[in-house]
C-alpha atoms as a PDB file:
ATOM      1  CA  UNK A   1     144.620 136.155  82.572  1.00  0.00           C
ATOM      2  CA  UNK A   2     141.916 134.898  80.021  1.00  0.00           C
ATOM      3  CA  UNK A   3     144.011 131.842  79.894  1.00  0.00           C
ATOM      4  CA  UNK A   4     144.283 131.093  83.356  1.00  0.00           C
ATOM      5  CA  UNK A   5     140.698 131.472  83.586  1.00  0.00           C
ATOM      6  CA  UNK A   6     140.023 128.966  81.212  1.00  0.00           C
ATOM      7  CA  UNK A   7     141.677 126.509  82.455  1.00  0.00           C
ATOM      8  CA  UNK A   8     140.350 126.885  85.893  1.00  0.00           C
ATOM      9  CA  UNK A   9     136.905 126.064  83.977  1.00  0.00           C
ATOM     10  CA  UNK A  10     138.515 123.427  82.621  1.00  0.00           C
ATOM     11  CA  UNK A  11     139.971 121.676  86.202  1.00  0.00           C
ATOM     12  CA  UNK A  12     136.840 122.795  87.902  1.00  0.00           C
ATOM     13  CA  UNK A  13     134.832 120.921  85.240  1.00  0.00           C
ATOM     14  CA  UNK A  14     136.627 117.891  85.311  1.00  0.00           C
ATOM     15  CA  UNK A  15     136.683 117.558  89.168  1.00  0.00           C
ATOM     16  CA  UNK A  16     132.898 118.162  89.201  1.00  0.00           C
ATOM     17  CA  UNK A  17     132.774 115.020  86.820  1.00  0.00           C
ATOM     18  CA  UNK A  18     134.852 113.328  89.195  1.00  0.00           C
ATOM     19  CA  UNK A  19     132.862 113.812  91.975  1.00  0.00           C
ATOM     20  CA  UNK A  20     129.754 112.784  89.670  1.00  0.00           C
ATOM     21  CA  UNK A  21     130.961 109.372  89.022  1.00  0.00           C
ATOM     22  CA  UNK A  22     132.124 108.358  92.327  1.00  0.00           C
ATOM     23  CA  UNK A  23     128.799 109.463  93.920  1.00  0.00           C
ATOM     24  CA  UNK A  24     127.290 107.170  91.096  1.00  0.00           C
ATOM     25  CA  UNK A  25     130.035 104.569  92.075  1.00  0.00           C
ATOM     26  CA  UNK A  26     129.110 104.613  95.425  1.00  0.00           C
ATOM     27  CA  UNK A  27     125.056 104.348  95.362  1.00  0.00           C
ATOM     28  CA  UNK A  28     125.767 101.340  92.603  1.00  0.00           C
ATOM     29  CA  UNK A  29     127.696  99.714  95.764  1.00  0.00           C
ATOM     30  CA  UNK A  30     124.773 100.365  98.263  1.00  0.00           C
ATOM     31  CA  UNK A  31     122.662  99.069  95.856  1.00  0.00           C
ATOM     32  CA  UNK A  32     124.567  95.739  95.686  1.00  0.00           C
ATOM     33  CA  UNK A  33     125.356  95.524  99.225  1.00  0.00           C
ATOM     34  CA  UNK A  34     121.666  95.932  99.922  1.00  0.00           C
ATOM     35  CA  UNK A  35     120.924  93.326  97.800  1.00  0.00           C
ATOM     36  CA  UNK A  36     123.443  91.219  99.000  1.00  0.00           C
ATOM     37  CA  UNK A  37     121.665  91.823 102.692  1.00  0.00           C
ATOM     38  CA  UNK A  38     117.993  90.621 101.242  1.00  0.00           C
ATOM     39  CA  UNK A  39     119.809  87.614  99.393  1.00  0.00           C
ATOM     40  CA  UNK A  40     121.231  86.525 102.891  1.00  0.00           C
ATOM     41  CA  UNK A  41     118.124  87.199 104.683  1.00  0.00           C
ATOM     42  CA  UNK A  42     116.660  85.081 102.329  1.00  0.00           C
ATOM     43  CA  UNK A  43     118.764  82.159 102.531  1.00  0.00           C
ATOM     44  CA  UNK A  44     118.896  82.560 106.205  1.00  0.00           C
ATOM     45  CA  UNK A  45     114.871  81.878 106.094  1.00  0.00           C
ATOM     46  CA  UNK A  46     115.612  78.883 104.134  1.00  0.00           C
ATOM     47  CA  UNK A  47     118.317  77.430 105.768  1.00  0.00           C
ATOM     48  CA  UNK A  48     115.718  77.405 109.231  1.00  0.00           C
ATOM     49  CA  UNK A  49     113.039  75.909 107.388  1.00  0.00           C
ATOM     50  CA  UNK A  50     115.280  73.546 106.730  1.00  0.00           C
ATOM     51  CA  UNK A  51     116.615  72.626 110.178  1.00  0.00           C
ATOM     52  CA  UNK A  52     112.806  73.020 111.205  1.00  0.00           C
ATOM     53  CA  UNK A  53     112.252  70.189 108.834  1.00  0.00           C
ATOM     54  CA  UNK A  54     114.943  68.271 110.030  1.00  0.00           C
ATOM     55  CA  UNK A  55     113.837  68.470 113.233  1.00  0.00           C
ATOM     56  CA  UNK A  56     110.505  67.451 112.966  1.00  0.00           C
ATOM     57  CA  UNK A  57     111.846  64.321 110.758  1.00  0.00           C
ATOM     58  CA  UNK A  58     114.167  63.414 113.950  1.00  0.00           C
ATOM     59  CA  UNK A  59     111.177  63.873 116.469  1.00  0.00           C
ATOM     60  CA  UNK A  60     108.607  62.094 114.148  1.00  0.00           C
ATOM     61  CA  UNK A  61     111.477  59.026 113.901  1.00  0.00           C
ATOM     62  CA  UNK A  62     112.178  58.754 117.628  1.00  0.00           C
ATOM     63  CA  UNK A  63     107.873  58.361 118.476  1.00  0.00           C
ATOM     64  CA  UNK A  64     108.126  55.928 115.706  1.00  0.00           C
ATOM     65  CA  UNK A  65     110.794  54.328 117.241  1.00  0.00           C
ATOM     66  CA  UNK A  66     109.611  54.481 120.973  1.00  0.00           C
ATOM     67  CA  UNK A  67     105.980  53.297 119.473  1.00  0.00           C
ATOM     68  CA  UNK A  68     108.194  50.229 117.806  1.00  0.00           C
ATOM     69  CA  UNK A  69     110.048  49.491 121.222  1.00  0.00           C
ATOM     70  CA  UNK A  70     107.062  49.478 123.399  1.00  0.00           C
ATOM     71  CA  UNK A  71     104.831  46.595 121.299  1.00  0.00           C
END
C-alpha cells in the first residue's frame, strides 16, 4: 500500500511538471506571436509611407509635366 502510494506521488508529480512546462510553452508562443503582430503592424506603417511617397513623387511629376506641356 505504502508503495502504491508513492508512486502515485511520483506520477502526480511528474504530470504537474508537465503541465508546468507546457503552460510556460504556450505563453513563450503568445509572446512571439504578439510580437510577430507589432512587427507586421510596423512594417505595414512603413510599407504606406512608402506608397504615400510614391504617390506624391507621381503627382509632383505629372504638374511638372503638364507645367512643361503647356509653355
Amino acid at each position: 500500500m505504502y508503495r502504491n502510494g508513492l508512486t502515485l506521488i511520483a506520477a502526480l508529480s511528474l504530470s504537474a511538471c508537465g503541465l508546468a512546462g507546457t503552460a510556460a510553452t504556450g505563453a513563450t508562443v503568445a509572446q512571439s506571436e504578439a510580437e510577430a503582430a507589432k512587427q507586421a503592424q510596423q512594417t505595414e506603417r512603413q510599407v504606406q509611407q512608402h506608397v504615400e511617397a510614391a504617390q506624391q513623387l507621381g503627382a509632383e511629376q505629372r504638374r511638372r509635366a503638364d507645367d512643361a506641356g503647356a509653355n
